[in-house]
Structures are given as C-alpha cells and as structure tokens.
C-alpha atoms as a PDB file:
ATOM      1  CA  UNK A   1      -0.992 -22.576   1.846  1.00  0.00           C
ATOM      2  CA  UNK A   2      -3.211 -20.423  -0.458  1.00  0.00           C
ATOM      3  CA  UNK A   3      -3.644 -22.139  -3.957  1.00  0.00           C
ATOM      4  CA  UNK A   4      -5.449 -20.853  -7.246  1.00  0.00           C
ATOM      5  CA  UNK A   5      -7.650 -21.832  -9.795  1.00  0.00           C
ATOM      6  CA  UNK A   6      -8.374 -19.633 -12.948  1.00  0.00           C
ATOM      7  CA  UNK A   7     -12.063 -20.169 -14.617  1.00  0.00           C
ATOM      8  CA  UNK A   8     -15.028 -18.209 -16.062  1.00  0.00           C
ATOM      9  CA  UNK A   9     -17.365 -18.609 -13.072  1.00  0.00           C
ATOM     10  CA  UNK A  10     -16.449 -18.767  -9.080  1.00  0.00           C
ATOM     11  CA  UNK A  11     -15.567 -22.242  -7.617  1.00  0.00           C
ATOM     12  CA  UNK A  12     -16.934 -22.533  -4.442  1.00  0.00           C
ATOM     13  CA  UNK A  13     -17.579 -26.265  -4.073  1.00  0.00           C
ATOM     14  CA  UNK A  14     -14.699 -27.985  -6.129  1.00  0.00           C
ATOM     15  CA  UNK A  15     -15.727 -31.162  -8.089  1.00  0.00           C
ATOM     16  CA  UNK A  16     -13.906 -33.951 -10.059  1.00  0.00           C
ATOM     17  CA  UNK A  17     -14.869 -33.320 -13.162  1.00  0.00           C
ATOM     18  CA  UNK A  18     -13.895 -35.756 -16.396  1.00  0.00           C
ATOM     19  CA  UNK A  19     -12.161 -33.162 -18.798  1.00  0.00           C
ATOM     20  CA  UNK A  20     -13.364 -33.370 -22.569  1.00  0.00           C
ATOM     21  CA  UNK A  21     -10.026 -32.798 -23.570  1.00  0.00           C
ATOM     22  CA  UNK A  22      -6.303 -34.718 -22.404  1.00  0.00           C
ATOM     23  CA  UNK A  23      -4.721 -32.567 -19.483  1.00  0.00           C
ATOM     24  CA  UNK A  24      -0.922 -33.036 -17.802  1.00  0.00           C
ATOM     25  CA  UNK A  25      -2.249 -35.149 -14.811  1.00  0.00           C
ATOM     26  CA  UNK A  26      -5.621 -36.835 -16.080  1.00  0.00           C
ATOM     27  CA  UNK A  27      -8.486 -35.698 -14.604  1.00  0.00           C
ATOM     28  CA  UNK A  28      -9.796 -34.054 -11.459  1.00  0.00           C
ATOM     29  CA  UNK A  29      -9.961 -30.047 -10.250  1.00  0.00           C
ATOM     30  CA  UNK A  30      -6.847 -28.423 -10.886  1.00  0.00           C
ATOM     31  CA  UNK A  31      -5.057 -25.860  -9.306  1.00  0.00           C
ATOM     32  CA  UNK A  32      -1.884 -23.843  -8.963  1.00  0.00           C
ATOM     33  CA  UNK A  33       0.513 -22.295  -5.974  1.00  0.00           C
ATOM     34  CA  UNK A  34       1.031 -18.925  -8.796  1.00  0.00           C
ATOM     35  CA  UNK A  35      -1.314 -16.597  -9.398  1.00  0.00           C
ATOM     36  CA  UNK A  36       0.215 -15.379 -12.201  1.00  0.00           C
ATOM     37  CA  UNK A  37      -0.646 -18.947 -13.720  1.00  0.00           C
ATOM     38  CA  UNK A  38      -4.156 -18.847 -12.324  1.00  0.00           C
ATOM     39  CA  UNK A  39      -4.642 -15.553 -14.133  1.00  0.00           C
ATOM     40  CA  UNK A  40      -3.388 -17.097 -17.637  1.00  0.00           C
ATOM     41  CA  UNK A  41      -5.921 -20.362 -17.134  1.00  0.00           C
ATOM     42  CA  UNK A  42      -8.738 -17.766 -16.518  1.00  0.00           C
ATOM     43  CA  UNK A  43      -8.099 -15.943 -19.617  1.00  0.00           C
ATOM     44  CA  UNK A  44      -7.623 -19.135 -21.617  1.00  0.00           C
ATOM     45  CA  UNK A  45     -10.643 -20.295 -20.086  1.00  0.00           C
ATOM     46  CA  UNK A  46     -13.080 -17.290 -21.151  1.00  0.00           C
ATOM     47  CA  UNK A  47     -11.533 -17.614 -24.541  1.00  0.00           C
ATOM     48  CA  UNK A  48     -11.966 -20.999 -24.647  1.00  0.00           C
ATOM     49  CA  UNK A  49     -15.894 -20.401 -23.398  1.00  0.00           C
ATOM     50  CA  UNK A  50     -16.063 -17.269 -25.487  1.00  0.00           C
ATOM     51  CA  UNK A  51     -17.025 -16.102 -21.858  1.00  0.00           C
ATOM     52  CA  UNK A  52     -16.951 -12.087 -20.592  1.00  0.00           C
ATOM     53  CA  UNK A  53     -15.275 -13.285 -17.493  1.00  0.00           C
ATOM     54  CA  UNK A  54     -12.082 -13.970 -15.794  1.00  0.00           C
ATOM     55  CA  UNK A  55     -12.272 -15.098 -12.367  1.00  0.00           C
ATOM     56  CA  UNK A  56      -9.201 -16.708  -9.270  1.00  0.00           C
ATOM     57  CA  UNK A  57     -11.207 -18.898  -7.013  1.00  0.00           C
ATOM     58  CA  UNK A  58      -8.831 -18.724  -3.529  1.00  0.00           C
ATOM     59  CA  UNK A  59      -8.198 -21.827  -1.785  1.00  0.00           C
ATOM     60  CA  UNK A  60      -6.670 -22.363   1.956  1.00  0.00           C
ATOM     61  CA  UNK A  61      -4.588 -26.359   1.163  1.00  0.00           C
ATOM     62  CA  UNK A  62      -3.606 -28.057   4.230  1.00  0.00           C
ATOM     63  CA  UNK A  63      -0.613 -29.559   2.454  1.00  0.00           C
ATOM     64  CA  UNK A  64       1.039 -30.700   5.428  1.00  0.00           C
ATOM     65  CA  UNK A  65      -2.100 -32.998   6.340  1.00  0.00           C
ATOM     66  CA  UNK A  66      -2.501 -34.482   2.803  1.00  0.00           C
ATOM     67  CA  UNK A  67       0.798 -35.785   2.624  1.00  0.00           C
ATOM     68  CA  UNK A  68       0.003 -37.420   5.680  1.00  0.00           C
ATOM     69  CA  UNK A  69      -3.250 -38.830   4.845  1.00  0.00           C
ATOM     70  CA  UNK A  70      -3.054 -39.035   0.810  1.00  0.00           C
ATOM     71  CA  UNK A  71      -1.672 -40.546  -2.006  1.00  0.00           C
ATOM     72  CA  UNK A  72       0.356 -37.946  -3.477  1.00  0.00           C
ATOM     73  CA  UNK A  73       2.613 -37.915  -6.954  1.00  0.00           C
ATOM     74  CA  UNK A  74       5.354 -35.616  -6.642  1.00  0.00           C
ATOM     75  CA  UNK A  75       7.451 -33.980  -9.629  1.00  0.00           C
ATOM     76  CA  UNK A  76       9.571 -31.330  -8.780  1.00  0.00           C
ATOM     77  CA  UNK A  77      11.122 -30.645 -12.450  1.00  0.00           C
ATOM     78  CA  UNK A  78      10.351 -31.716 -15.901  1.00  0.00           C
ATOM     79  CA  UNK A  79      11.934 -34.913 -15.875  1.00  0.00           C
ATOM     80  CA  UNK A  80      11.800 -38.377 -17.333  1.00  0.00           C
ATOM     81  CA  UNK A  81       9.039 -39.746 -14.737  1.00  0.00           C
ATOM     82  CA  UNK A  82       7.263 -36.168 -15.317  1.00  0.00           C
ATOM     83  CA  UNK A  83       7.523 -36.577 -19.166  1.00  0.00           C
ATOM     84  CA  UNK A  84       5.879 -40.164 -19.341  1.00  0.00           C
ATOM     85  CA  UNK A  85       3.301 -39.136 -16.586  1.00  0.00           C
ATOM     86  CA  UNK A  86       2.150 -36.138 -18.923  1.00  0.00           C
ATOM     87  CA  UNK A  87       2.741 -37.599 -22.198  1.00  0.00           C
ATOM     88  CA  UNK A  88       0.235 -40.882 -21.016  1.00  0.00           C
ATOM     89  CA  UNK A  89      -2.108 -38.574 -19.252  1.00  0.00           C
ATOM     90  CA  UNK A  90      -2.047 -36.416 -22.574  1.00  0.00           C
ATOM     91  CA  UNK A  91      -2.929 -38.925 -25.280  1.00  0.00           C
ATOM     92  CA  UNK A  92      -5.298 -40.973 -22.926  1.00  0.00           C
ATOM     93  CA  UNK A  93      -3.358 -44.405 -22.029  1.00  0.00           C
ATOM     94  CA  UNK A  94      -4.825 -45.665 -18.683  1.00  0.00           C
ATOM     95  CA  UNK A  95      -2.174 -45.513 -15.781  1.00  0.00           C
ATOM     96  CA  UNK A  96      -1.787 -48.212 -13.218  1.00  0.00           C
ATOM     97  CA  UNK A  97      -0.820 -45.183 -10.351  1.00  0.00           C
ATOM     98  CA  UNK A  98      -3.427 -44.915  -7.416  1.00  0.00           C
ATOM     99  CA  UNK A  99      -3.168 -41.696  -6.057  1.00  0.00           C
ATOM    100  CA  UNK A 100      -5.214 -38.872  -4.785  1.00  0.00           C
ATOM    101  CA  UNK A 101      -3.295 -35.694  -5.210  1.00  0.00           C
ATOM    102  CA  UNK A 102      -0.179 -34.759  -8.109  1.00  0.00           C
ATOM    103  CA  UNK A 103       1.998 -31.731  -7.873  1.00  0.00           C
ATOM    104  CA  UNK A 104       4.734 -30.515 -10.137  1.00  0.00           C
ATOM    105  CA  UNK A 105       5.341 -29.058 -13.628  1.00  0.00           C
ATOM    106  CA  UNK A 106       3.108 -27.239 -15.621  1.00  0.00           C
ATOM    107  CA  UNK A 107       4.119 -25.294 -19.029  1.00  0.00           C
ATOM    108  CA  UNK A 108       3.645 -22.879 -21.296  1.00  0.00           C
ATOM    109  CA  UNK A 109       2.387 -23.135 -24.433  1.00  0.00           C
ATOM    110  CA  UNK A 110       5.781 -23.991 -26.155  1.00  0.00           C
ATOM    111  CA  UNK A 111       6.482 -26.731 -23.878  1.00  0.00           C
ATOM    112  CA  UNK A 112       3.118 -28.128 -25.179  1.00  0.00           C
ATOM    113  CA  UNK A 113       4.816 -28.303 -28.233  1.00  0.00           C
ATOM    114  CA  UNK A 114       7.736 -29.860 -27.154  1.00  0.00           C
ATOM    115  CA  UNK A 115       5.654 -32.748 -25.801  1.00  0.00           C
ATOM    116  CA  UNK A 116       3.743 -32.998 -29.273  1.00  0.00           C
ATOM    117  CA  UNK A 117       7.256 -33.638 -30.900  1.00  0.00           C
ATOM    118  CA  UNK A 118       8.306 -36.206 -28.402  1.00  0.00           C
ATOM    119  CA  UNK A 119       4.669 -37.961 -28.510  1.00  0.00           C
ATOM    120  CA  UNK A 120       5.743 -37.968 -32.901  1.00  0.00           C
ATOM    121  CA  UNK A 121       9.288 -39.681 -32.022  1.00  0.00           C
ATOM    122  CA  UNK A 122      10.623 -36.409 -33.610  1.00  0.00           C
ATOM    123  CA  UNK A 123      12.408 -35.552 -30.362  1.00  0.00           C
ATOM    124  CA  UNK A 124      14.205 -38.076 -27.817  1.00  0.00           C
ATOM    125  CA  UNK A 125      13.476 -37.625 -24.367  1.00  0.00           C
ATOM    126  CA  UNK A 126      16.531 -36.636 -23.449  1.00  0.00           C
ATOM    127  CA  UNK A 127      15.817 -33.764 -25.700  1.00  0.00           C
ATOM    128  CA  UNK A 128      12.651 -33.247 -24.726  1.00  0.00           C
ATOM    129  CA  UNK A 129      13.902 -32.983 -21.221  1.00  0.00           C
ATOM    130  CA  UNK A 130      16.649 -30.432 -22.419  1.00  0.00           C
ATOM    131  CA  UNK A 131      13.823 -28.051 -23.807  1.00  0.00           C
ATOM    132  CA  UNK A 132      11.377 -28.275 -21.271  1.00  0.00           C
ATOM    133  CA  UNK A 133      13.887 -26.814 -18.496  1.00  0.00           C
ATOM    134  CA  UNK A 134      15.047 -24.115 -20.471  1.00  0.00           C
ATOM    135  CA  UNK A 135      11.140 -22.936 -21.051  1.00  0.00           C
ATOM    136  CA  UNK A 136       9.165 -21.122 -17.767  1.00  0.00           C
ATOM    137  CA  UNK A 137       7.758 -23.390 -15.508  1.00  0.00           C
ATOM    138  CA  UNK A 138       4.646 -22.874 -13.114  1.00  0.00           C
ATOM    139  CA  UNK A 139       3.012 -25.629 -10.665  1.00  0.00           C
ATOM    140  CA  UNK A 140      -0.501 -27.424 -10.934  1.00  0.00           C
ATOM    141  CA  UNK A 141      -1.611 -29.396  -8.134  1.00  0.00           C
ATOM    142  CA  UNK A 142      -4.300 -31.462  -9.130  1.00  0.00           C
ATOM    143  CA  UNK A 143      -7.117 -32.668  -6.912  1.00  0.00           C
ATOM    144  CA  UNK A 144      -7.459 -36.230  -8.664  1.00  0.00           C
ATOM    145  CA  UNK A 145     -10.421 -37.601  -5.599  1.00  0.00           C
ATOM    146  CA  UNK A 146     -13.737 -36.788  -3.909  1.00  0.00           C
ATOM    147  CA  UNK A 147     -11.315 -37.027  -0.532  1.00  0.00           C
ATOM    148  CA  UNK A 148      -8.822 -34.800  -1.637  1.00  0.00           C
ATOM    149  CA  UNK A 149     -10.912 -31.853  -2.132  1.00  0.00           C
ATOM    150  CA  UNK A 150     -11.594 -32.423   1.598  1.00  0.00           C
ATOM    151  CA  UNK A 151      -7.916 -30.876   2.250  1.00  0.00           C
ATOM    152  CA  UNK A 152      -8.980 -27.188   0.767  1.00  0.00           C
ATOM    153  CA  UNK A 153     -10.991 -24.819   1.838  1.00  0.00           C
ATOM    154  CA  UNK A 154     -12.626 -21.733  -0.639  1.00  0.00           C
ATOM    155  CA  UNK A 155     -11.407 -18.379   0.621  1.00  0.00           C
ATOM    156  CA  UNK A 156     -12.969 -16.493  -1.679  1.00  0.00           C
ATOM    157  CA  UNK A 157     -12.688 -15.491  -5.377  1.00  0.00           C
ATOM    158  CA  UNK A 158     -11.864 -12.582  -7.535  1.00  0.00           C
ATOM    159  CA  UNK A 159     -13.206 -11.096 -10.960  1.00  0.00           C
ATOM    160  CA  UNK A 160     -10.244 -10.174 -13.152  1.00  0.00           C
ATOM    161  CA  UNK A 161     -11.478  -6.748 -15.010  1.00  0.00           C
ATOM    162  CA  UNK A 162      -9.635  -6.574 -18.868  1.00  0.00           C
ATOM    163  CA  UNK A 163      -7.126  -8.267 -20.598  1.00  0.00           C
ATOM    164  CA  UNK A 164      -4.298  -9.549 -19.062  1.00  0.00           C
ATOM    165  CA  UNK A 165      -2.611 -10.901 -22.009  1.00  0.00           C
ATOM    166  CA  UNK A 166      -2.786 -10.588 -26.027  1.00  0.00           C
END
C-alpha cells in the first residue's frame, strides 16, 4: 500500500526521531494512508519551520508482512483504548506497550481540543469519545522502530507549489 508523509524537505531514508514536542503515538516517523492529511502536515510543517516548502514523501508499506513479523497497535476509531493511548503519549507518561508499528486515529485540530478538556477533567471520556467521532478523522501509522522502517520502501516525493489551506 502507498503511505504519506508531509514535511519541509524529502524523506528518503526514514529515521526514528525523538519529537521535541508530545505526539498521538509517542515517538518514531509518522505517516498516513490520506494524502489529503499528508498535504495538511506539510503545510503545518513549513509553518511550523517558517520553511518555503511543502513536500509528500511516497512510501510503498508491505502491511501484510508487518503484521506478520511486527508488533503492531491497532485502533480503528476514537475509542476508550485510543483515548488513553493518545492522552499518555500526549502529556509524556511512559507506557508499558512493546510494539513496533501503531495505526488508527488521527484528528483535526478541534479534536486536539477535545483531548485538552478531557486531559483538565472538564470532559468525561465518554464525552470525549462522543466528540471525537462526530469530528473528521484521518489515519497515522507510525513507524515506532529501526525494524519497522524496514517494511517501506521511498517511491518518491513531491513539492507542493502554494497554499493549500488558510
């Protein structure tokens, strides 16, 4: 399966990088199934960089394999497993998971939000779950070792000329 991953510069040689800032699934090389979502990470990223580029590294996954050979986390919707994965992951509590690979669930910037009110105790997670499926949804699969990135492949990559959004 072809996969995405939006930046500033071309990834040709994916690497595990510690993030300086609290992402959804901790930290390793993420990437998505949607372009679409690609695209908005690239433009958040050159903002971000205060950068002049936008630019979709292309991936070939061997999905199939990795299941076979990996750890993998799975979350198919927002839900309360999701909610405590992200909301640890997000404020930095070490997680007792081994695991090489996690799909699932990444929002937009209102669902961020959402997950700042239930991290408060101003929302229950039952109503944090309510709000998060009502928002759009896109995928991140997140390359979390040095032998998962040994399941994709770099295609090739493309420069994304103008704004997309804003």
């Amino acid at each position: 399966m072809l996969i995405f991953h939006g930046s500033d510069v071309a990834v040709k040689e994916p690497k595990i990088l510690s993030a300086n800032r609290l992402l959804d699934f901790g930290e390793g090389f993420y990437t998505t199934s949607s372009l679409e979502q690609a695209k908005r990470w690239a433009q958040k990223v050159k903002e971000r960089r205060n950068s002049r580029k936008q630019i979709i590294s292309i991936f070939e996954f061997d999905m199939c394999k990795a299941e076979n050979d990996l750890k993998f986390i799975k979350f198919d919707s927002p839900d309360h497993e999701w909610l405590h994965f992200v909301t640890a992951c997000r404020t930095g509590k070490k997680l007792d998971y081994d695991y090489d690979i996690v799909t699932g669930p990444v929002a937009n910037d209102n669902v961020y939000a959402t997950i700042q009110l239930f991290e408060t105790g101003l929302l229950s997670e039952a109503e944090t779950i309510t709000r998060l499926k009502i928002e759009l949804i896109y995928d991140q699969i997140l390359f979390h070792t040095e032998q998962a990135l040994k399941y994709i492949t770099y295609k090739q990559h493309e420069e994304i000329i103008g704004e997309l959004y804003g």
